[in-house]
C-alpha atoms as a PDB file:
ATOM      1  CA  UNK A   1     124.240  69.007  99.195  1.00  0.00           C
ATOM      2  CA  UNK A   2     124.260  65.245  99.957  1.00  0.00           C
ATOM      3  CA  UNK A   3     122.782  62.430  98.404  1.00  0.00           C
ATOM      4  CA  UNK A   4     121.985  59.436 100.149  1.00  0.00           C
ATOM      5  CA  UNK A   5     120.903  56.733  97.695  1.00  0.00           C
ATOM      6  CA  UNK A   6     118.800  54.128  99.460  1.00  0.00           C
ATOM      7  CA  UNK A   7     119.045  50.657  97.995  1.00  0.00           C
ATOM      8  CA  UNK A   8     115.698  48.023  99.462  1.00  0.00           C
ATOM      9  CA  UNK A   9     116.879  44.735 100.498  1.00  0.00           C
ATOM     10  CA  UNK A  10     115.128  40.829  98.858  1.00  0.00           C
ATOM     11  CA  UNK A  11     111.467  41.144  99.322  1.00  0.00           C
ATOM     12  CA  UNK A  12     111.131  44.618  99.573  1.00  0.00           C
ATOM     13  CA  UNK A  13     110.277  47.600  97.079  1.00  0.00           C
ATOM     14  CA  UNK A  14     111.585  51.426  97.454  1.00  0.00           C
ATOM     15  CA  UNK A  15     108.789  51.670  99.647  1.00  0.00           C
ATOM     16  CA  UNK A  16     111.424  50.564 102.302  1.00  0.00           C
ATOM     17  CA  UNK A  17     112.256  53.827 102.986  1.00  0.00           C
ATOM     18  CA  UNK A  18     109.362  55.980 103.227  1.00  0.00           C
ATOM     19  CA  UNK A  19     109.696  56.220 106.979  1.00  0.00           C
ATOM     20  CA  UNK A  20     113.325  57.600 106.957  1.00  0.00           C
ATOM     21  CA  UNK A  21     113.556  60.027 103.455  1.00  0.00           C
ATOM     22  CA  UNK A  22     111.396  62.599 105.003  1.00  0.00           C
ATOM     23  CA  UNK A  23     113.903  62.466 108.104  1.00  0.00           C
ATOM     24  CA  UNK A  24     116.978  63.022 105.903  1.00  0.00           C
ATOM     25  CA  UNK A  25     114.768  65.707 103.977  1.00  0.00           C
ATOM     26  CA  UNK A  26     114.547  67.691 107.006  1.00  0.00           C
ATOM     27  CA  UNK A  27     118.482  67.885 107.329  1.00  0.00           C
ATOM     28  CA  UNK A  28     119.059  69.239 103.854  1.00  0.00           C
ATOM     29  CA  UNK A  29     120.106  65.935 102.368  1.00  0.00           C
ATOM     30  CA  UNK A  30     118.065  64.741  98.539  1.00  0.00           C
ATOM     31  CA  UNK A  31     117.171  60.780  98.359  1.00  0.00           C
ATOM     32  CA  UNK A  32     117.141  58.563  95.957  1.00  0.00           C
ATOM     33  CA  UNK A  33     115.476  54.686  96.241  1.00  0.00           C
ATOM     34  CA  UNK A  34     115.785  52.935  93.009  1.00  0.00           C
ATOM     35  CA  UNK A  35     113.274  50.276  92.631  1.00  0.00           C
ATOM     36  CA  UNK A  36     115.159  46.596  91.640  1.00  0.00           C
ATOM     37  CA  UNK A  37     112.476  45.247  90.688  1.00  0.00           C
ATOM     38  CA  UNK A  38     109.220  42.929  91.575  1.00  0.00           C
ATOM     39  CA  UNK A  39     108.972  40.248  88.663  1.00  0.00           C
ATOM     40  CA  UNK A  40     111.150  38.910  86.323  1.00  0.00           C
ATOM     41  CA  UNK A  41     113.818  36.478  86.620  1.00  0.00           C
ATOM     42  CA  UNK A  42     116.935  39.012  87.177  1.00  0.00           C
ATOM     43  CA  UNK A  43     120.367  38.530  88.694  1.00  0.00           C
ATOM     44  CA  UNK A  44     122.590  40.318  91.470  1.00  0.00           C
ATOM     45  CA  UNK A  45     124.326  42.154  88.161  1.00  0.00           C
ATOM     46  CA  UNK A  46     121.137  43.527  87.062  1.00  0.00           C
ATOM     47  CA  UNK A  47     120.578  44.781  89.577  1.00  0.00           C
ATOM     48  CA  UNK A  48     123.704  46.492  90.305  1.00  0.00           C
ATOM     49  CA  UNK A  49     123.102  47.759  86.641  1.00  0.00           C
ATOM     50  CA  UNK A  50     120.171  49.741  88.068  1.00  0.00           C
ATOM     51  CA  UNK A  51     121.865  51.152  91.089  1.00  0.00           C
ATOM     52  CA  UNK A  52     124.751  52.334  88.610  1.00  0.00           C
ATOM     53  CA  UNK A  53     122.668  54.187  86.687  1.00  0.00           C
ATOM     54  CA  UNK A  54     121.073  55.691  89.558  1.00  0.00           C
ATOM     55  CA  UNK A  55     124.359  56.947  90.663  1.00  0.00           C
ATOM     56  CA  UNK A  56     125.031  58.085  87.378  1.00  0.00           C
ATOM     57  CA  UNK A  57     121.667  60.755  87.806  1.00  0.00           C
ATOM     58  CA  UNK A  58     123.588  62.346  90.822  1.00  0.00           C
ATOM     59  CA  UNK A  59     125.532  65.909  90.147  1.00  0.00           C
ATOM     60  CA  UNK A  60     129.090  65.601  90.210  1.00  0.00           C
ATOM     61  CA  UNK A  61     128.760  68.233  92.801  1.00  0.00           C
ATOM     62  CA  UNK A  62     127.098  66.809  95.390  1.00  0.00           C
ATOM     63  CA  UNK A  63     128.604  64.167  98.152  1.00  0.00           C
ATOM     64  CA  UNK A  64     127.284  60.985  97.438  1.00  0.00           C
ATOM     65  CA  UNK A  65     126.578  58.274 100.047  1.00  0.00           C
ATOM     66  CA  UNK A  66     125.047  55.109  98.745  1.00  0.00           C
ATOM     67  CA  UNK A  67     123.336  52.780 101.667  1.00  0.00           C
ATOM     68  CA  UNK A  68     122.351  48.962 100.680  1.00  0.00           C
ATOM     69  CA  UNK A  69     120.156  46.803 103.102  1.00  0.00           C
ATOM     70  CA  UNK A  70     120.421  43.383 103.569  1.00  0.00           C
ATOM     71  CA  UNK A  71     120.681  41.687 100.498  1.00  0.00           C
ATOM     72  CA  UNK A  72     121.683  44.908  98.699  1.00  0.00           C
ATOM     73  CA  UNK A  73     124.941  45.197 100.114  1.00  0.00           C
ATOM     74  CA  UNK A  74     126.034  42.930  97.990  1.00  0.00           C
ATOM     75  CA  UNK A  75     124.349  45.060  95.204  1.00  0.00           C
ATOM     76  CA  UNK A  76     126.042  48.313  96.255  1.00  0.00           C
ATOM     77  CA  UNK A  77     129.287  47.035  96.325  1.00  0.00           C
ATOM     78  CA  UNK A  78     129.217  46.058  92.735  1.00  0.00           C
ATOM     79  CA  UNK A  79     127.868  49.268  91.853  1.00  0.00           C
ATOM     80  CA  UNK A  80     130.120  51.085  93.408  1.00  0.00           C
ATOM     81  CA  UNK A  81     132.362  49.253  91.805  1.00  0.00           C
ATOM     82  CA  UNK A  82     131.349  50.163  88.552  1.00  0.00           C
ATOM     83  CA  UNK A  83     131.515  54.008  89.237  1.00  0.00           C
ATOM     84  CA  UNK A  84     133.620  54.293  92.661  1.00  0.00           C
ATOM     85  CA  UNK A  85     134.646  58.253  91.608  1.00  0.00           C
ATOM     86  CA  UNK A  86     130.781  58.769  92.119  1.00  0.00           C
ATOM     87  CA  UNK A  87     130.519  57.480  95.513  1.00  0.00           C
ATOM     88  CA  UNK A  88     132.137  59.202  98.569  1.00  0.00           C
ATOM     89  CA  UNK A  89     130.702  56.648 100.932  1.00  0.00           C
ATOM     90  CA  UNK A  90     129.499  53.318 101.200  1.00  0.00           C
ATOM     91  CA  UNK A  91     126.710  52.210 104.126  1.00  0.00           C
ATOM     92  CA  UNK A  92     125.785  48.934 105.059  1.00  0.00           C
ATOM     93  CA  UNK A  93     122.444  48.126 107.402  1.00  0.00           C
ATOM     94  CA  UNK A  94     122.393  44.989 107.638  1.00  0.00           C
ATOM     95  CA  UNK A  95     123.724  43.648 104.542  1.00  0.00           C
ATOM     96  CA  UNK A  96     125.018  40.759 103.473  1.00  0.00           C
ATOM     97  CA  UNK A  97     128.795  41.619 101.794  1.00  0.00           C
ATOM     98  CA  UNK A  98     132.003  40.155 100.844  1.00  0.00           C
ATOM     99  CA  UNK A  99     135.093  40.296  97.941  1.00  0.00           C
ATOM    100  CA  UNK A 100     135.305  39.308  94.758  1.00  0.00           C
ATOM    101  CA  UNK A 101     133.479  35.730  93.978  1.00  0.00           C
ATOM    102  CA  UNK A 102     131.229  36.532  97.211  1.00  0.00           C
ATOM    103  CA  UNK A 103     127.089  35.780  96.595  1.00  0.00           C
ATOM    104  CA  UNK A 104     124.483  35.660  99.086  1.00  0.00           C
ATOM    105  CA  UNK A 105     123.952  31.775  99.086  1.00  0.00           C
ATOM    106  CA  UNK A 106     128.234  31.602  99.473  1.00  0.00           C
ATOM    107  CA  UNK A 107     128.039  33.733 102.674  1.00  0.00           C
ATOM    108  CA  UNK A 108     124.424  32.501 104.549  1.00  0.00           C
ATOM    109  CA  UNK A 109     124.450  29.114 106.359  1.00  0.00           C
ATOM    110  CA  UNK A 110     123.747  25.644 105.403  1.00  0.00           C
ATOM    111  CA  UNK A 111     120.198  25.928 106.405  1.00  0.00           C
ATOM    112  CA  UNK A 112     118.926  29.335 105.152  1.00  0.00           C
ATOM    113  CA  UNK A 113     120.105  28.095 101.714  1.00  0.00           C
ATOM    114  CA  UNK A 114     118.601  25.396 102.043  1.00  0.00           C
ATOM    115  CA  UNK A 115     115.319  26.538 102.770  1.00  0.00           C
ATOM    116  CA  UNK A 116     115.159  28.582 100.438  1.00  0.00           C
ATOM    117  CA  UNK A 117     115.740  26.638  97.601  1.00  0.00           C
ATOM    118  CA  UNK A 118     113.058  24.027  98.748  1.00  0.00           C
ATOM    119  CA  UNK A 119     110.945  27.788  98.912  1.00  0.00           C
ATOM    120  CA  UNK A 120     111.763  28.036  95.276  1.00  0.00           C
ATOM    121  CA  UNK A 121     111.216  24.856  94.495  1.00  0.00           C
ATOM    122  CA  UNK A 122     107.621  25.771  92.507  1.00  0.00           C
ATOM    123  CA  UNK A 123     108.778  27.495  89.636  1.00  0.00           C
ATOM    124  CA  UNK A 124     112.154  26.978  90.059  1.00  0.00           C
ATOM    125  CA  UNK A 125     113.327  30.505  89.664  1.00  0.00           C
ATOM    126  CA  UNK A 126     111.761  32.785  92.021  1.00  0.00           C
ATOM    127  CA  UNK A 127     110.830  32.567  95.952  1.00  0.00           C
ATOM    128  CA  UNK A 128     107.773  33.894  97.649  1.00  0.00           C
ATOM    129  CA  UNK A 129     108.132  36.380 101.024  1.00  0.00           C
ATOM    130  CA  UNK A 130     108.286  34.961 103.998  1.00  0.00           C
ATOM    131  CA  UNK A 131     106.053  36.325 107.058  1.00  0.00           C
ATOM    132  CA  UNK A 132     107.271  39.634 108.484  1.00  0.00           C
ATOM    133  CA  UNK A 133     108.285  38.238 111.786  1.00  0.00           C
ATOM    134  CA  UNK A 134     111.420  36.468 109.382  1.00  0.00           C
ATOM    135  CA  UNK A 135     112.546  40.442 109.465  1.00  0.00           C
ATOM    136  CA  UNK A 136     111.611  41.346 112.937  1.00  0.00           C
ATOM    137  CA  UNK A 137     108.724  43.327 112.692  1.00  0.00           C
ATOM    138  CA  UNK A 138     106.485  42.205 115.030  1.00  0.00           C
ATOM    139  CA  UNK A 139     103.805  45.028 115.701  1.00  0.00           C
ATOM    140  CA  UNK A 140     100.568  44.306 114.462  1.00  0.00           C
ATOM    141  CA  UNK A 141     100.371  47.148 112.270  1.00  0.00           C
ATOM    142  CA  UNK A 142     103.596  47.631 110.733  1.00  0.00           C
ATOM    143  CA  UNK A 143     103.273  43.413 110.382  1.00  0.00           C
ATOM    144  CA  UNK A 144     100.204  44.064 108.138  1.00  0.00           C
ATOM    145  CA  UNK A 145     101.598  47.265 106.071  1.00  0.00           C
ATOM    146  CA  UNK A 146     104.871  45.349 105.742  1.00  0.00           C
ATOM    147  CA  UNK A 147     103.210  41.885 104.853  1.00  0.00           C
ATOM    148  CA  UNK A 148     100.939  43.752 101.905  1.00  0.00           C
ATOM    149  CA  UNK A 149     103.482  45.036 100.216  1.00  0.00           C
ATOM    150  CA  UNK A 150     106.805  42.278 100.244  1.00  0.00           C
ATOM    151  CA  UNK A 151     107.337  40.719  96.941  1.00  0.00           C
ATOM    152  CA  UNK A 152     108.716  37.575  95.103  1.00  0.00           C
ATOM    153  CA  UNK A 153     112.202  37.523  95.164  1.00  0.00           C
ATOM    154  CA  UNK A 154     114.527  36.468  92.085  1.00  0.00           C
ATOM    155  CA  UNK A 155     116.765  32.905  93.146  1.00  0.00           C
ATOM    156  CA  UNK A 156     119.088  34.307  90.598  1.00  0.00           C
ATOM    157  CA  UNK A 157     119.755  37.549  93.218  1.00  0.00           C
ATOM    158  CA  UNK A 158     120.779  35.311  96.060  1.00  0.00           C
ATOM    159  CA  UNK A 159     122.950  32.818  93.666  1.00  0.00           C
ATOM    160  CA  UNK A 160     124.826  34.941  91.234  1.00  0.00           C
ATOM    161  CA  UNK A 161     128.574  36.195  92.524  1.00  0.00           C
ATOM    162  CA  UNK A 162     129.340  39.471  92.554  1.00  0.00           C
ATOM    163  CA  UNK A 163     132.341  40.728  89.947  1.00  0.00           C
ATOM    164  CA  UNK A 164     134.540  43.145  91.738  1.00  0.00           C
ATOM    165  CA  UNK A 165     137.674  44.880  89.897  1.00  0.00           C
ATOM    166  CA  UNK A 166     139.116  45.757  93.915  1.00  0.00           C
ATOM    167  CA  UNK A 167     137.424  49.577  92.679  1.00  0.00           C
ATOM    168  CA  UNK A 168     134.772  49.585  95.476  1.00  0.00           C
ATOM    169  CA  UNK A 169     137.548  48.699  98.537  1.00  0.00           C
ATOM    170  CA  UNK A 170     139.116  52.739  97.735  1.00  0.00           C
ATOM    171  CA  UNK A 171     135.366  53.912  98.607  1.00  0.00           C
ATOM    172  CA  UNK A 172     135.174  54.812 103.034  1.00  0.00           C
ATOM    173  CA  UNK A 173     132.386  51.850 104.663  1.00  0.00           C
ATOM    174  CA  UNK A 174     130.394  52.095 107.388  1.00  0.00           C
ATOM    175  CA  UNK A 175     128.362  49.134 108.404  1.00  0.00           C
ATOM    176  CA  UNK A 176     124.997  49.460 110.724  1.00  0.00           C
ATOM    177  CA  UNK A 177     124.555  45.731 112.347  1.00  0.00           C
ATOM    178  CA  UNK A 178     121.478  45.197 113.964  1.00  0.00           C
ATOM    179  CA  UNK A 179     121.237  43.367 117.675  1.00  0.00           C
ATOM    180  CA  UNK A 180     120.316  40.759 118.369  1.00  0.00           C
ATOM    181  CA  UNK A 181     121.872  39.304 114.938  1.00  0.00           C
ATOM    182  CA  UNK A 182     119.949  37.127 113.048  1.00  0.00           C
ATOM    183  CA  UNK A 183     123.772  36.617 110.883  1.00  0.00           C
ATOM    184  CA  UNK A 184     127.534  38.033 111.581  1.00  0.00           C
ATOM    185  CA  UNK A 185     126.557  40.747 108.949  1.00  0.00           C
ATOM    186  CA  UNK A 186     129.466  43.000 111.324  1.00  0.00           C
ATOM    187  CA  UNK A 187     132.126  40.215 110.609  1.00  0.00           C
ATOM    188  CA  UNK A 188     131.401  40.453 106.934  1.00  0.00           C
ATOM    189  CA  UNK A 189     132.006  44.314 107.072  1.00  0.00           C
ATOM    190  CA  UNK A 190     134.745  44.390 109.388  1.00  0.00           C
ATOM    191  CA  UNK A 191     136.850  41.759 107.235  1.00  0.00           C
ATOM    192  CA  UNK A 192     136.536  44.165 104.441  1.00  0.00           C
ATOM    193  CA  UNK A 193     137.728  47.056 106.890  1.00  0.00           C
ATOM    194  CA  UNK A 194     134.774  48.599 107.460  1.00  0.00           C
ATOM    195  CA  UNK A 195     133.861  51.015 110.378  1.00  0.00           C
ATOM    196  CA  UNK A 196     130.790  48.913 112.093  1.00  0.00           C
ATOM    197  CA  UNK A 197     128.254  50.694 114.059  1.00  0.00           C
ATOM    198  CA  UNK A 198     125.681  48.701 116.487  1.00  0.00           C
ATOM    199  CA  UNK A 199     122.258  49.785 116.630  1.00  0.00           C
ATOM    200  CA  UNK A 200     119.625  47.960 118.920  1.00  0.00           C
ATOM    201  CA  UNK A 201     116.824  46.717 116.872  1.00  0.00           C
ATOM    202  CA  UNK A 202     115.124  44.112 114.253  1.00  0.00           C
ATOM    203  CA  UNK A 203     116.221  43.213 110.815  1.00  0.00           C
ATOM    204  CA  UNK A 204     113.570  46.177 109.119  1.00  0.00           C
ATOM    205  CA  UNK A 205     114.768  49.084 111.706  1.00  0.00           C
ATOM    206  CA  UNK A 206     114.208  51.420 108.779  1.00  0.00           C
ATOM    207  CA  UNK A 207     110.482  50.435 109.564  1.00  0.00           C
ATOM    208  CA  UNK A 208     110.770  50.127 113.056  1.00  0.00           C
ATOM    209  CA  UNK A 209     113.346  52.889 114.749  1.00  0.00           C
ATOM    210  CA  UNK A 210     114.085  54.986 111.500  1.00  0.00           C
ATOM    211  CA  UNK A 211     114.858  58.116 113.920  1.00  0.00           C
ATOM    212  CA  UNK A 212     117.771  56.094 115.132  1.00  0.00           C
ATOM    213  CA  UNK A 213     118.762  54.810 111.851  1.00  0.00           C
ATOM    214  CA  UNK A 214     119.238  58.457 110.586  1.00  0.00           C
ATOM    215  CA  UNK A 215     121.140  59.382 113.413  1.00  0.00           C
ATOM    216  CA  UNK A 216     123.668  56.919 112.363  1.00  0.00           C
ATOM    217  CA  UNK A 217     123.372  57.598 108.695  1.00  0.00           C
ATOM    218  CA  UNK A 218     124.130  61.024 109.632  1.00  0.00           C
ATOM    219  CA  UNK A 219     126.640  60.502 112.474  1.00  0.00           C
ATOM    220  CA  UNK A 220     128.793  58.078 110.106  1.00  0.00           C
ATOM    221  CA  UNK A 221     129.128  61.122 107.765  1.00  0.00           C
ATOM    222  CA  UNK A 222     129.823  63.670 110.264  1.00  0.00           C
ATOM    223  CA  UNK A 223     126.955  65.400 109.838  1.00  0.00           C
ATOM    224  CA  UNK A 224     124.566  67.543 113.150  1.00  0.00           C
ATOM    225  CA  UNK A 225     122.114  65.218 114.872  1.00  0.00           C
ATOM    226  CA  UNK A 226     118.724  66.776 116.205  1.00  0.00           C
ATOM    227  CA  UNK A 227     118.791  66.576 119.671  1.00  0.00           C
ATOM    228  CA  UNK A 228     117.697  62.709 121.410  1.00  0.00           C
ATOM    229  CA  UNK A 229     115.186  64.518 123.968  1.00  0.00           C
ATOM    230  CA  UNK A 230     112.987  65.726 120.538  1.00  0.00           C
ATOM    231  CA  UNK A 231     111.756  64.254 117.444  1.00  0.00           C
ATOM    232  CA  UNK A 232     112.825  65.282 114.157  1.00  0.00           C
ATOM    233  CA  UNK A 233     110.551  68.355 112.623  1.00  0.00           C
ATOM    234  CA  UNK A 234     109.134  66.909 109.502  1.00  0.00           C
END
């Protein structure tokens, strides 16, 4: 039995992934998508807190792959830092990642930190969504599901630094990069030695292409792909 535990980028809820657990259902795998939270000033710590202790609900038994978008790769490094005996492999989509010391704000670009601290600038601690287009989803349907349901977004996430004992670089990596790239989110993995993987699509592909996403997900653990001329039975 594997275990993929699905980690929701900044903005975003566990509801992330409700277009690609019932894919990885149908091949046998269990999910988890813990939930980091939609209010409350917390920190990138806290929330590698939470993803620890959703590792820690996982059998010993069981091969364990925990996957971090965007923002969260930065989370599931730390927490696989914290317990790397209970993770047999680390996935990236998209995420933001880096050693010791590394934080979002240290990695993005003059300008995206930048705006986003003038976002923030209201209360001072936390920063409204921005429009679903800033994650590539531009269908007018999956714009309006996606836009109801994105959330404030702690600054605290994006400024704190993760603390990493060197624990997490024994666990495998695979990193999914989307194209066209919004940021060099494959430079970030590869310079921690990280298999990268390309996959043709927008920022939110889990909402977009998940078929294709799970083919990856499963193809970077070796596992049988359904065949590309069907869809998945679900």
């Amino acid at each position: 039995m594997t275990t993929y535990v699905l980690v929701h980028g900044a903005w975003h809820g566990p509801w992330a992934w409700e277009r690609v657990t019932p894919l990885l259902h149908a091949t046998g795998a269990r999910t988890l998508t813990p939930d980091l939270g939609a209010s409350g000033d917390r920190g990138l710590h806290d929330d590698a807190r939470t993803v620890a202790a959703a590792l820690d609900s996982v059998p010993e038994d069981e091969e364990l792959v925990l996957v971090g978008h965007s923002y969260a790769g930065l989370v599931v490094r730390e927490a696989a830092d914290l317990r790397p005996g209970a993770v047999d492999h680390l996935v990236l989509v998209d995420g933001w990642a880096g050693p010791d010391g590394a934080s979002l704000f240290a990695l993005a670009p003059e300008a995206f930190v930048t705006a986003i601290r003038a976002a923030a600038s209201g209360d001072g601690w936390r920063i409204p969504p921005p429009p679903p287009a800033a994650f590539g989803v531009t269908d007018t349907d999956d714009a309006a599901w996606l836009a109801d349901r994105l959330v404030p977004q702690a600054l605290r996430t994006f400024t704190e630094a993760t603390r990493l004992t060197g624990a997490v670089d024994r666990v495998p990596g695979t990193a999914i990069h989307c194209r066209p790239a919004a940021y060099p989110f494959d430079r970030f993995a590869a310079a921690l030695g990280y298999r990268t993987l390309p996959l043709d699509g927008p920022h939110d592909v889990m909402l977009t292409d998940p078929e294709r996403l799970v083919r990856l997900l499963l193809d970077g653990r070796g596992r049988p792909m359904p065949s590309e001329n069907r869809k998945f039975e679900v």
